[in-house]
C-alpha atoms as a PDB file:
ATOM      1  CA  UNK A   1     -65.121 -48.680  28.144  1.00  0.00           C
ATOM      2  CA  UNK A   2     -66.999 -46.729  25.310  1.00  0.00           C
ATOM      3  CA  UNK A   3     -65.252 -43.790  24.028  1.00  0.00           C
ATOM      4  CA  UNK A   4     -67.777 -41.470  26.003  1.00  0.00           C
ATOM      5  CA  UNK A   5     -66.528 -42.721  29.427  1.00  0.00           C
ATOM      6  CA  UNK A   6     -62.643 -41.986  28.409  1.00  0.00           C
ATOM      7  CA  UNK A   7     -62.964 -38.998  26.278  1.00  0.00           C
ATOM      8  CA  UNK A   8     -65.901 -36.746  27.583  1.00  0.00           C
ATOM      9  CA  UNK A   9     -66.598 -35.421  31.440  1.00  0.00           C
ATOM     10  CA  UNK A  10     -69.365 -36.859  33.406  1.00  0.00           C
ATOM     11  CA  UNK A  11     -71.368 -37.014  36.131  1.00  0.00           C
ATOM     12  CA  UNK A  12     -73.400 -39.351  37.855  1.00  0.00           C
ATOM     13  CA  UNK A  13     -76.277 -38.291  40.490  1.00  0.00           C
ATOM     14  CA  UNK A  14     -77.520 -40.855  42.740  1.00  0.00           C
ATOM     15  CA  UNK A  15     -81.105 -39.597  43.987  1.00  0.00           C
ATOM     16  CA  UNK A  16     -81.084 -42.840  46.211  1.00  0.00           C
ATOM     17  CA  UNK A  17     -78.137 -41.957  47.968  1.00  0.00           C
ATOM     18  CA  UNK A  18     -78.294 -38.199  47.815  1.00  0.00           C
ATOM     19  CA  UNK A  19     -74.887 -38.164  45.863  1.00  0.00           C
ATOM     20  CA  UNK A  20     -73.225 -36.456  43.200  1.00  0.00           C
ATOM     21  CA  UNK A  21     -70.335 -38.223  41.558  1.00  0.00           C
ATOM     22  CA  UNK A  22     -68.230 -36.135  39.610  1.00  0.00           C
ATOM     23  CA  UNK A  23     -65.641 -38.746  37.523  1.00  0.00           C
ATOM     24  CA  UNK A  24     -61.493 -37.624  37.714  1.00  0.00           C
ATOM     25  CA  UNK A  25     -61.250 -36.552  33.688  1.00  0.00           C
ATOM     26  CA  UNK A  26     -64.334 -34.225  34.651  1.00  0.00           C
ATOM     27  CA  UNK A  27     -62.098 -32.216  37.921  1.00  0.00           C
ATOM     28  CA  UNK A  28     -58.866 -32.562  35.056  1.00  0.00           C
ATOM     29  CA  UNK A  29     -60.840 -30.749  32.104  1.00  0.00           C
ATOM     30  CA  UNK A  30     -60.836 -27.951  34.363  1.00  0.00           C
ATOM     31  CA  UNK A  31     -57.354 -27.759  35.548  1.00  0.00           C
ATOM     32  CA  UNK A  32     -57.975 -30.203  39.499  1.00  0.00           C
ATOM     33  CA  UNK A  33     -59.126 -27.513  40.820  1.00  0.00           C
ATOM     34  CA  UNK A  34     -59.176 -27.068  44.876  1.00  0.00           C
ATOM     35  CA  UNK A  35     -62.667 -26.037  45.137  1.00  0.00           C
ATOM     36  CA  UNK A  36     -65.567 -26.580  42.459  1.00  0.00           C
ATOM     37  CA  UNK A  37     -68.944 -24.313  42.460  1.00  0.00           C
ATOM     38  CA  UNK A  38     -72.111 -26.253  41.546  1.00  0.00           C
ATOM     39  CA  UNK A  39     -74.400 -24.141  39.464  1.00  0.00           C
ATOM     40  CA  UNK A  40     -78.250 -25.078  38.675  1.00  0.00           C
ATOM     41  CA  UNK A  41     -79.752 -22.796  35.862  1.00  0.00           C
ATOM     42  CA  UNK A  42     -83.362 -24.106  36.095  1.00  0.00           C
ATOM     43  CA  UNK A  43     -84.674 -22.712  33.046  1.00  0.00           C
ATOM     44  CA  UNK A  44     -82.378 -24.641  30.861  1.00  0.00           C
ATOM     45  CA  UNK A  45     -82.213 -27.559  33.096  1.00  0.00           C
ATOM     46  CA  UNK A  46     -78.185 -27.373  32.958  1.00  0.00           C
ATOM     47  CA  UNK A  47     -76.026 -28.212  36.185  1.00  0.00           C
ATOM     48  CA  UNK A  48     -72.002 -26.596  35.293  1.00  0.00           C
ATOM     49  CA  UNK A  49     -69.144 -27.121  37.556  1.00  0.00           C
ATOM     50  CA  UNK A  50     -66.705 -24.721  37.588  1.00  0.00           C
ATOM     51  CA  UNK A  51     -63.431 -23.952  39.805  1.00  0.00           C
ATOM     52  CA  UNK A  52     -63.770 -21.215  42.189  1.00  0.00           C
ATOM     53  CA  UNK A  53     -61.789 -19.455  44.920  1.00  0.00           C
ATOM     54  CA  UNK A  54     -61.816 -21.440  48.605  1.00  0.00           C
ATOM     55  CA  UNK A  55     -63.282 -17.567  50.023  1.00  0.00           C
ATOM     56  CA  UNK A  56     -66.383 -18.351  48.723  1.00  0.00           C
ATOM     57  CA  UNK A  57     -69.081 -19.787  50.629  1.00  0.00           C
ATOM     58  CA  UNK A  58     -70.390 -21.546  48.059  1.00  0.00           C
ATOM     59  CA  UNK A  59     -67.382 -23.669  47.113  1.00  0.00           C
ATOM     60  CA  UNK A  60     -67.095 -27.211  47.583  1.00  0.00           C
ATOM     61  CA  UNK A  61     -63.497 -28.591  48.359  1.00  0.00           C
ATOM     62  CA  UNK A  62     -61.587 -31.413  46.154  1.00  0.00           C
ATOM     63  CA  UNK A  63     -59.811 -33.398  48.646  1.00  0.00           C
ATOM     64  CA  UNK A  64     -56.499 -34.769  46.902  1.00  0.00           C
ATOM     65  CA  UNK A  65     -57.285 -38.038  48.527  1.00  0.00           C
ATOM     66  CA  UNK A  66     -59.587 -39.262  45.196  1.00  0.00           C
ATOM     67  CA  UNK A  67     -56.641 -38.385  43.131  1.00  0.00           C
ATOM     68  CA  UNK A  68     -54.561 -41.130  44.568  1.00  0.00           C
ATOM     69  CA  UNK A  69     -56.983 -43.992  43.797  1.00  0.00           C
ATOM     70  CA  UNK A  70     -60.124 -43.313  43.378  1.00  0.00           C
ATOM     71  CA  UNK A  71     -61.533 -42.546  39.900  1.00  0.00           C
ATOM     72  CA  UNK A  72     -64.644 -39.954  41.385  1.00  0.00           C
ATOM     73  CA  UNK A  73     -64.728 -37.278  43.633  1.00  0.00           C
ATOM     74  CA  UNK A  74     -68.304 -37.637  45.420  1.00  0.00           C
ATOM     75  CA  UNK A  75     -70.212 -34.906  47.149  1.00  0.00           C
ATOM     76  CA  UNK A  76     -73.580 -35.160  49.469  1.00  0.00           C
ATOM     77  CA  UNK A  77     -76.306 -33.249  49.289  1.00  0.00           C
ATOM     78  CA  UNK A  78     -80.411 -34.358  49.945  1.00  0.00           C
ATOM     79  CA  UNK A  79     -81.084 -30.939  49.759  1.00  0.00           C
ATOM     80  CA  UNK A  80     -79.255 -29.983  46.511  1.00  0.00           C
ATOM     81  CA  UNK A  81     -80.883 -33.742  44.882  1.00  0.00           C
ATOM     82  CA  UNK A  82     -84.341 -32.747  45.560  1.00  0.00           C
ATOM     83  CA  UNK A  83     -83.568 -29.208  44.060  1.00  0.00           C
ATOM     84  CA  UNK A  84     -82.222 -31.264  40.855  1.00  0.00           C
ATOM     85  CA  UNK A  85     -85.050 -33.863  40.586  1.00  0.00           C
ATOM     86  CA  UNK A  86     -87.647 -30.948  40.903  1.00  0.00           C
ATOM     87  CA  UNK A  87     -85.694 -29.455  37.665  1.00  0.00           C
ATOM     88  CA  UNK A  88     -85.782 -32.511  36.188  1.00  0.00           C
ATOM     89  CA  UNK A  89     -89.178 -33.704  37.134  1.00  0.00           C
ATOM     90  CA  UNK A  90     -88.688 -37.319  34.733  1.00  0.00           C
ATOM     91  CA  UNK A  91     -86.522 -38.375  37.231  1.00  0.00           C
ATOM     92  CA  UNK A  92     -87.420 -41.357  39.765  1.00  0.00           C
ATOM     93  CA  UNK A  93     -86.812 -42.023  42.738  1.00  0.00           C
ATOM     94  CA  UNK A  94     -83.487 -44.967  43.879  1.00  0.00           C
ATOM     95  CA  UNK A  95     -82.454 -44.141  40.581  1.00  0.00           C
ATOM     96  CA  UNK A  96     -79.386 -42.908  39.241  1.00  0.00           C
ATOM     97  CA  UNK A  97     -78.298 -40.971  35.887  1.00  0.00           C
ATOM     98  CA  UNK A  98     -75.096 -40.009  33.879  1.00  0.00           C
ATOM     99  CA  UNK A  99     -74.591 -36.382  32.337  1.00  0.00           C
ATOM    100  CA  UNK A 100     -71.822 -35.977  29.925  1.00  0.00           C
ATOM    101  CA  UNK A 101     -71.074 -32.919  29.966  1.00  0.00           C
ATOM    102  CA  UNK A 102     -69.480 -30.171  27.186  1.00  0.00           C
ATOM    103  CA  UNK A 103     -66.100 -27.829  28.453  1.00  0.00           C
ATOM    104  CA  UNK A 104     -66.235 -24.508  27.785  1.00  0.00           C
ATOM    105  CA  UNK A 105     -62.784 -23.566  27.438  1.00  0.00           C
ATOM    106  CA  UNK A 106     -62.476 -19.705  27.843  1.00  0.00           C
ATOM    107  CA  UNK A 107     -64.984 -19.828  30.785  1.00  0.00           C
ATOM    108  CA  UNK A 108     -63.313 -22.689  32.776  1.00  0.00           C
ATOM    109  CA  UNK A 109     -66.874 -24.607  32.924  1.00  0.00           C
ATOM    110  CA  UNK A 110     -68.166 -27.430  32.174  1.00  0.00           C
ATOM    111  CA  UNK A 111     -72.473 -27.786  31.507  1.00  0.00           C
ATOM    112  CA  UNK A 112     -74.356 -31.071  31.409  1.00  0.00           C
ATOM    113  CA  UNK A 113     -77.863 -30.421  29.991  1.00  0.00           C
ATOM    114  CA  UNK A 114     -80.032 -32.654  32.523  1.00  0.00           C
ATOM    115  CA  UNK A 115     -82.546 -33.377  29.701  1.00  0.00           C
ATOM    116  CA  UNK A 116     -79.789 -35.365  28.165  1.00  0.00           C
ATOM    117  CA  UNK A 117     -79.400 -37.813  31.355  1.00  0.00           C
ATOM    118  CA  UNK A 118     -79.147 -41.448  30.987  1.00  0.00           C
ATOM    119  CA  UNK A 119     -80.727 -43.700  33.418  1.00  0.00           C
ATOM    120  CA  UNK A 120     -77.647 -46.170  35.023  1.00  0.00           C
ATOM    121  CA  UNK A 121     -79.146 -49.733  36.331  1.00  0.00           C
ATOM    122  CA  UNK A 122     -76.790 -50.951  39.726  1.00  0.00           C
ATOM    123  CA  UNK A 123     -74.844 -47.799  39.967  1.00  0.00           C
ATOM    124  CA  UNK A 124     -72.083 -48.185  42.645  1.00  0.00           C
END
């Protein structure tokens, strides 16, 4: 594994299958939280993942199953996908790309700048 994979939280969105993959260090560099808020700031073509209360109706909940042997936590979404790929128009369709992402510490967030994807060939 490169040192990015180990050391740095990622992401993987798979326009084929409409899914997000968000890898295990990712949910731990924010403290495994119960329930993770997707945000989308357009304008600087950034996705951030961030814990979050289970009242609000935004919030998406980590099931503990990954953490027992599973490596990603996976989430579904055509809606949110198309939303991202319109952002992030150099996308392609049945493709798939990686974000690494940067944790910012006193906000509990992590941001992966979309312009900074990389294009995965045969992505699980």
């Amino acid at each position: 594994m490169s040192e990015n994979s180990t050391s740095r939280p990622a992401i993987l969105i798979d326009i084929k299958k409409h899914r997000i993959r968000i890898h295990k260090y990712t949910l731990h560099a924010i403290g495994e939280p119960n329930n993770i808020l997707l945000l989308v700031n357009p304008e600087e073509r950034t996705l951030a993942i961030m814990s979050c209360d289970h009242s609000d109706p935004r919030a998406h909940h980590v099931s503990n199953a990954y953490a027992l042997n599973k490596k990603t936590f996976e989430l579904y979404s055509t809606s949110l996908i198309q939303n991202l790929c319109a952002v992030c128009s150099g996308w392609t369709n049945n493709s798939s790309y990686r974000m690494y992402g940067d944790i910012i510490q006193n906000e509990g967030i992590i941001r992966f700048h979309m312009a900074d994807s990389v294009p995965v060939n045969g992505a699980r």
